[in-house]
Protein backbone atom coordinates (compact mmCIF):
# COMPACT_ATOMS: atom_id res chain seq x y z
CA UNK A 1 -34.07 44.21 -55.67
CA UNK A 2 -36.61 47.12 -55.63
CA UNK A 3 -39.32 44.82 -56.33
CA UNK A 4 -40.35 46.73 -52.56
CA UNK A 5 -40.52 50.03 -53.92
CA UNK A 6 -42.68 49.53 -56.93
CA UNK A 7 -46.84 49.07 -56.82
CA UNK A 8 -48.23 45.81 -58.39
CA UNK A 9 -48.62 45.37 -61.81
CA UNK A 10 -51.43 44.00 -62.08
CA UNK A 11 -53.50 46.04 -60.06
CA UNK A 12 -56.70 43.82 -60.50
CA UNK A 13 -55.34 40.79 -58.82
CA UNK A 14 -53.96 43.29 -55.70
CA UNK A 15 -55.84 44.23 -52.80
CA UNK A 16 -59.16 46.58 -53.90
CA UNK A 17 -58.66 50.56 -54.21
CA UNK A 18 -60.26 50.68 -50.05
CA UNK A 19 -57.58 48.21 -48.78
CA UNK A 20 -54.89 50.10 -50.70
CA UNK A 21 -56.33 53.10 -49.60
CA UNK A 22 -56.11 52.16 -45.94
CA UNK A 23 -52.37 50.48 -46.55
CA UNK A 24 -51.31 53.79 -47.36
CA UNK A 25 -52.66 55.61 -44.39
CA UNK A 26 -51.25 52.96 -42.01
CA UNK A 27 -47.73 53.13 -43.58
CA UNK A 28 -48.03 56.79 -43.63
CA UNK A 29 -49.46 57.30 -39.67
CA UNK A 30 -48.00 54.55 -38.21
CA UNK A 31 -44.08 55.17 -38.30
CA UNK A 32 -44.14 58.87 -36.65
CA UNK A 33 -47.29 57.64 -34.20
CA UNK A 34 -44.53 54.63 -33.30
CA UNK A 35 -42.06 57.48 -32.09
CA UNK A 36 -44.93 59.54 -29.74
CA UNK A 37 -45.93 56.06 -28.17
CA UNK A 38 -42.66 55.27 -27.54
CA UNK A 39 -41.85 58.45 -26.15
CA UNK A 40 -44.84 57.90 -24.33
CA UNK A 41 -44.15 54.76 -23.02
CA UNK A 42 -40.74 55.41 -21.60
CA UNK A 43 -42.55 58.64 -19.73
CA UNK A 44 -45.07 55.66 -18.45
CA UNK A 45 -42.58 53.84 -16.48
CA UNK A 46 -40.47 56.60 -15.54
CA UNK A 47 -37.49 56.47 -17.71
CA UNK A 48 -38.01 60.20 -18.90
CA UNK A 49 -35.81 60.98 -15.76
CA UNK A 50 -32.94 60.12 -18.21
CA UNK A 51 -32.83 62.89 -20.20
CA UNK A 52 -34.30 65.82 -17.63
CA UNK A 53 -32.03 68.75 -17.73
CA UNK A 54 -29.43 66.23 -18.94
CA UNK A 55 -26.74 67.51 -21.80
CA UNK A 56 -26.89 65.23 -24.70
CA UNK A 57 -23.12 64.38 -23.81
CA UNK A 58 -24.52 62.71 -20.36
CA UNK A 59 -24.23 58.85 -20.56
CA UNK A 60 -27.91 58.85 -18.74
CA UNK A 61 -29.19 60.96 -22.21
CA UNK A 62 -27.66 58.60 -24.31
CA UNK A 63 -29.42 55.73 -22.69
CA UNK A 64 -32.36 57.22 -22.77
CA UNK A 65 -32.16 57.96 -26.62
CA UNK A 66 -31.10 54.46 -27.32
CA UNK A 67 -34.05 52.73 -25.28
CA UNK A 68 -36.23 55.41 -27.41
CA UNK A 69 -35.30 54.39 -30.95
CA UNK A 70 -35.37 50.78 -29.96
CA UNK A 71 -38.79 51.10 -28.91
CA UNK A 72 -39.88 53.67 -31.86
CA UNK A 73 -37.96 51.27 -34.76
CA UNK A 74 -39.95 47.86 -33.24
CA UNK A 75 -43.44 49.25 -32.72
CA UNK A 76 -43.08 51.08 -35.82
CA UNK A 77 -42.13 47.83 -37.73
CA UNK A 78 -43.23 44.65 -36.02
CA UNK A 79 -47.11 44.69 -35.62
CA UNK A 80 -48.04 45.82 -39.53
CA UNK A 81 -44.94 44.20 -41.19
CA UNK A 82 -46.87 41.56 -42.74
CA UNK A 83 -50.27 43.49 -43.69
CA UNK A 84 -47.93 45.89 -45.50
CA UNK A 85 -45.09 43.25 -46.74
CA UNK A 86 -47.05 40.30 -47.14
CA UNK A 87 -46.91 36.73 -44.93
CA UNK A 88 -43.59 35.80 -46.13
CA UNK A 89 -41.36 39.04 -45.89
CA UNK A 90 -38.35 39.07 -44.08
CA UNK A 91 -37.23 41.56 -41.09
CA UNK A 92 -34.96 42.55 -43.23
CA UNK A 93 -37.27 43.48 -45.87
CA UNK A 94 -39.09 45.79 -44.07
CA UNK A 95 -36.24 47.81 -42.98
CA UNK A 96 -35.21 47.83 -45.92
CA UNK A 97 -31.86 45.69 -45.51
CA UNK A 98 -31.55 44.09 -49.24
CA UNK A 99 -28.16 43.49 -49.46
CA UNK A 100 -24.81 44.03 -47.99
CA UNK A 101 -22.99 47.79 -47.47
CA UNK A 102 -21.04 48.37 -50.69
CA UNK A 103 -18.10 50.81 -51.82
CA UNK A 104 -20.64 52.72 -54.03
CA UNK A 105 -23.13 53.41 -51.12
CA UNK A 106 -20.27 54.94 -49.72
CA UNK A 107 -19.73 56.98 -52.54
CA UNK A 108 -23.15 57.47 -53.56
CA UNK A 109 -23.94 58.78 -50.25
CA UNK A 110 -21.15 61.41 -50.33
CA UNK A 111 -22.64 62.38 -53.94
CA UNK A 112 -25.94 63.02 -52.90
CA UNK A 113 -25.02 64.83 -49.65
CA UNK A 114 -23.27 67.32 -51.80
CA UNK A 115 -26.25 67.78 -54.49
CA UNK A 116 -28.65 67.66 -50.88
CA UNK A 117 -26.58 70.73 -49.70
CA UNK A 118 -26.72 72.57 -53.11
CA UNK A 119 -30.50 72.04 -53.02
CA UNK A 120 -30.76 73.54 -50.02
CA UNK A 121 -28.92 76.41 -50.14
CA UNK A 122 -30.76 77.20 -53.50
CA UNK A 123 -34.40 76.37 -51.88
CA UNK A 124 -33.21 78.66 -49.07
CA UNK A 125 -32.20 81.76 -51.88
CA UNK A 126 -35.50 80.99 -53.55
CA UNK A 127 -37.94 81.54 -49.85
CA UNK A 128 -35.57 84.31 -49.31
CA UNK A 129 -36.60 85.86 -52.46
CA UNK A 130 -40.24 84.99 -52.17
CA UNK A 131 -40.99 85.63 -48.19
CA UNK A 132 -38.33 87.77 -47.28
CA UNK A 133 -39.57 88.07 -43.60
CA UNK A 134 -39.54 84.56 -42.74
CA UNK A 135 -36.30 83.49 -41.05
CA UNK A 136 -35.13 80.28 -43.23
CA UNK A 137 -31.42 80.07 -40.96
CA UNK A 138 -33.31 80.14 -37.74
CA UNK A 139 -31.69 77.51 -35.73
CA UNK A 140 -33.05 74.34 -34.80
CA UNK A 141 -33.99 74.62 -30.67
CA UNK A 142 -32.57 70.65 -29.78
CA UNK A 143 -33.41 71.61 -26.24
CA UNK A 144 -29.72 70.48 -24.82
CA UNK A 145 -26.93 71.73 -23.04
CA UNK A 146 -23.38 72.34 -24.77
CA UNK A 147 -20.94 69.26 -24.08
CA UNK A 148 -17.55 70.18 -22.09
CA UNK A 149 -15.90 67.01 -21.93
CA UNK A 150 -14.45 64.64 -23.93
CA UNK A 151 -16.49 61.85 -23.18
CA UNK A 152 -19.92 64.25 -23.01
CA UNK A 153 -19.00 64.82 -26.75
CA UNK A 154 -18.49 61.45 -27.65
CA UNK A 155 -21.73 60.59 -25.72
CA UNK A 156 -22.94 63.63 -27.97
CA UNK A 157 -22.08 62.07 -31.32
CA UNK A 158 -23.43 58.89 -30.94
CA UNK A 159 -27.01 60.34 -29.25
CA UNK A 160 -27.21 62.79 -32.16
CA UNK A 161 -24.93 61.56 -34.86
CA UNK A 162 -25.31 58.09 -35.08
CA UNK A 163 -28.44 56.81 -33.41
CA UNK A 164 -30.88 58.95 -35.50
CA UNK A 165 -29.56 58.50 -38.64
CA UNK A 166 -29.64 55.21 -38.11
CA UNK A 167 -33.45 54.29 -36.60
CA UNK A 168 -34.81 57.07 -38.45
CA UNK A 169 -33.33 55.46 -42.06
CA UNK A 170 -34.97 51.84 -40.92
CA UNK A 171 -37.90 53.80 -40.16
CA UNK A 172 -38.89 56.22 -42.81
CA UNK A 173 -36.33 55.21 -45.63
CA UNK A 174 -36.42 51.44 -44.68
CA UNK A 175 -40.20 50.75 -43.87
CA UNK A 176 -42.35 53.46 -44.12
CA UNK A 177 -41.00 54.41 -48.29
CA UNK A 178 -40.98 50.55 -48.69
CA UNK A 179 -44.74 50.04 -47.44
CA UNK A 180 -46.20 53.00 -49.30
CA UNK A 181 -43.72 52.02 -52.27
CA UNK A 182 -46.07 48.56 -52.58
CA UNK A 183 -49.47 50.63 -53.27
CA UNK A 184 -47.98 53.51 -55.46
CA UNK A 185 -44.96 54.48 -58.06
CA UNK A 186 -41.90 55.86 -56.40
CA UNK A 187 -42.18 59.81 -56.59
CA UNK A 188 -45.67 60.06 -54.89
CA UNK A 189 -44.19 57.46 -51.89
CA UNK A 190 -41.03 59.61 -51.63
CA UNK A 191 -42.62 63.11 -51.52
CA UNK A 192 -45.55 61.85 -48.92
CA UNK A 193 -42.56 60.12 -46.70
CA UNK A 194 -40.43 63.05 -46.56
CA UNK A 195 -43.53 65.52 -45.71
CA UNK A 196 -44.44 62.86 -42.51
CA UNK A 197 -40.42 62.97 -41.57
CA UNK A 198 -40.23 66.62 -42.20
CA UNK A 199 -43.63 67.31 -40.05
CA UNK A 200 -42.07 65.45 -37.32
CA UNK A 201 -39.27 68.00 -36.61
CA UNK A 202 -41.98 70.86 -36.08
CA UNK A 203 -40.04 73.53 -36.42
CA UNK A 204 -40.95 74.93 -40.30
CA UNK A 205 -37.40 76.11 -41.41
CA UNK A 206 -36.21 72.85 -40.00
CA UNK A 207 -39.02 70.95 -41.75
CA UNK A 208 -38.50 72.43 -44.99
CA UNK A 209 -34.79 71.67 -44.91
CA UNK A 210 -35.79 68.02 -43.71
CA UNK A 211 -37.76 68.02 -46.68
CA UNK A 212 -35.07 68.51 -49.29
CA UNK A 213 -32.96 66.04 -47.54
CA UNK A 214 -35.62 63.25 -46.81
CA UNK A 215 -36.03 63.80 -51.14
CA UNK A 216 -32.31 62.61 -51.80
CA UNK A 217 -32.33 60.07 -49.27
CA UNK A 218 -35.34 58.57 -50.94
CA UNK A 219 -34.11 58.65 -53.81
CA UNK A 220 -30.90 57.27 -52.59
CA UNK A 221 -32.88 53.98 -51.15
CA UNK A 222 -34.39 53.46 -54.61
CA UNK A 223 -31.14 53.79 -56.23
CA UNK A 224 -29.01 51.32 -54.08
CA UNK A 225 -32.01 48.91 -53.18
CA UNK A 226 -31.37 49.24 -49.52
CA UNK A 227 -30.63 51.67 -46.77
CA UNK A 228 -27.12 52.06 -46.21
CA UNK A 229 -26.36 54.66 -48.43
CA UNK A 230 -29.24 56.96 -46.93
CA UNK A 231 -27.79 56.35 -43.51
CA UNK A 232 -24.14 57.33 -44.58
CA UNK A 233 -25.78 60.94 -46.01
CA UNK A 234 -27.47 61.02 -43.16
CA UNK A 235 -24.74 60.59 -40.94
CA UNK A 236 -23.11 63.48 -42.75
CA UNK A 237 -25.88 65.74 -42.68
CA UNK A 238 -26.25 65.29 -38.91
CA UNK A 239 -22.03 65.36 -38.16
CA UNK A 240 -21.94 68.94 -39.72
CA UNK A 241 -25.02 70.13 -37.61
CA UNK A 242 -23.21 68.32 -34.72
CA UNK A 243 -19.68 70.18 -35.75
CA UNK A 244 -21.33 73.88 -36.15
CA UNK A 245 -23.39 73.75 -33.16
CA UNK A 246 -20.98 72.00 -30.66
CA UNK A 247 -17.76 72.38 -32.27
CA UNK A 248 -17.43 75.22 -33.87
CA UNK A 249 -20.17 77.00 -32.21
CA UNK A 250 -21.76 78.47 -35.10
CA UNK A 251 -25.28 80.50 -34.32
């Protein structure tokens, strides 16, 4: 079952140390350059009109973010699947789909969401302690407009609740961790996965956070052999951002 996350044995009958070398920068550039092209791409033919000035409750926004992860989760997987997977891997390999959604990735998921927010909240006391003039609760600058309606908050959740959670897992916790898991032992695949996903969000209080979290997750997909698990904590993680800054309204 994690035969995907774990280098070759015999390392003399594998690939030489250059190909490995160069497997490992692919799986490690490729995923987040997938997102910018995509990005790029929908700019190209002039769907970025979708989400200009547009609330993330707007069904145009949500459109737009759906026709972006599409894009991002199939140029990040399909061309390198089988350099990094081998001829005969499944789809379903690569994104990390080994078996079926169980009752323990369900709990699992709520487990490690708690121990994620622990581990934050102590990583935050210890910067606190250590820089005391960088601002480690600075909030995240999503660049959208507050829902009103009903419907612009259901729009809302989905663009920022569920979509992510979900490409992003398939992504980063699905392909990415499994393709770098193939040339090296777990911890080393883990930490460089989470420091790509945490460099994507920019922002450094954000990516440090991102950090922590991207650690469990990984951790999570090694544990359950597949993905659904991570996507449940990450669900969770992004519905209480989602319920302090549009809900509750918390600064």
């Amino acid at each position: 079952m994690l035969a995907n996350l774990s280098p070759d044995k015999d390392l003399t009958s594998g690939p030489s140390l250059p190909a490995r070398i160069g497997r490992v920068l692919l799986a490690a550039a490729w995923p987040p350059l997938s997102m910018i092209v995509a990005a790029f791409l929908l700019a190209v033919v002039g769907v970025s009109w979708l989400l200009d000035k547009q609330p993330p409750g707007a069904p145009a926004a949500l459109v737009y973010f759906t026709l972006y992860y599409l894009i991002a989760a199939t140029l990040a997987v399909w061309p390198w699947r089988r350099l990094l997977f081998g001829a005969n891997s499944q789809l379903r390999e690569a994104l990390g789909i080994l078996n079926r959604p169980r009752f323990k990735d369900a709990w699992l998921a709520l487990v490690y969401f708690a121990l994620y927010v622990l581990a934050a909240m102590v990583v935050a006391v210890i910067i606190r302690q250590l820089f005391p003039l960088f601002d480690i609760e600075k909030s995240q600058n999503l660049y959208v407009q507050q829902p009103v309606t009903a419907a612009q908050f259901a729009y809302a959740f989905v663009a920022l609740v569920v979509l992510p959670p979900v490409a992003e897992e398939l992504i980063f916790r699905g392909f990415m961790l499994g393709a770098l898991g193939r040339q090296m032992s777990f911890w080393p695949a883990a930490i460089l996965t989470s420091l790509v996903f945490a460099a994507l969000h920019g922002q450094l209080n954000v990516a440090i956070d991102i950090f922590v979290l991207s650690l469990f997750l990984a951790k999570l997909r090694h544990k359950t052999g597949s993905v659904w698990a991570p996507m449940l904590t990450h669900v969770l993680k992004n519905g209480l951002a989602f319920l302090l800054l549009f809900v509750f309204v918390v600064k």
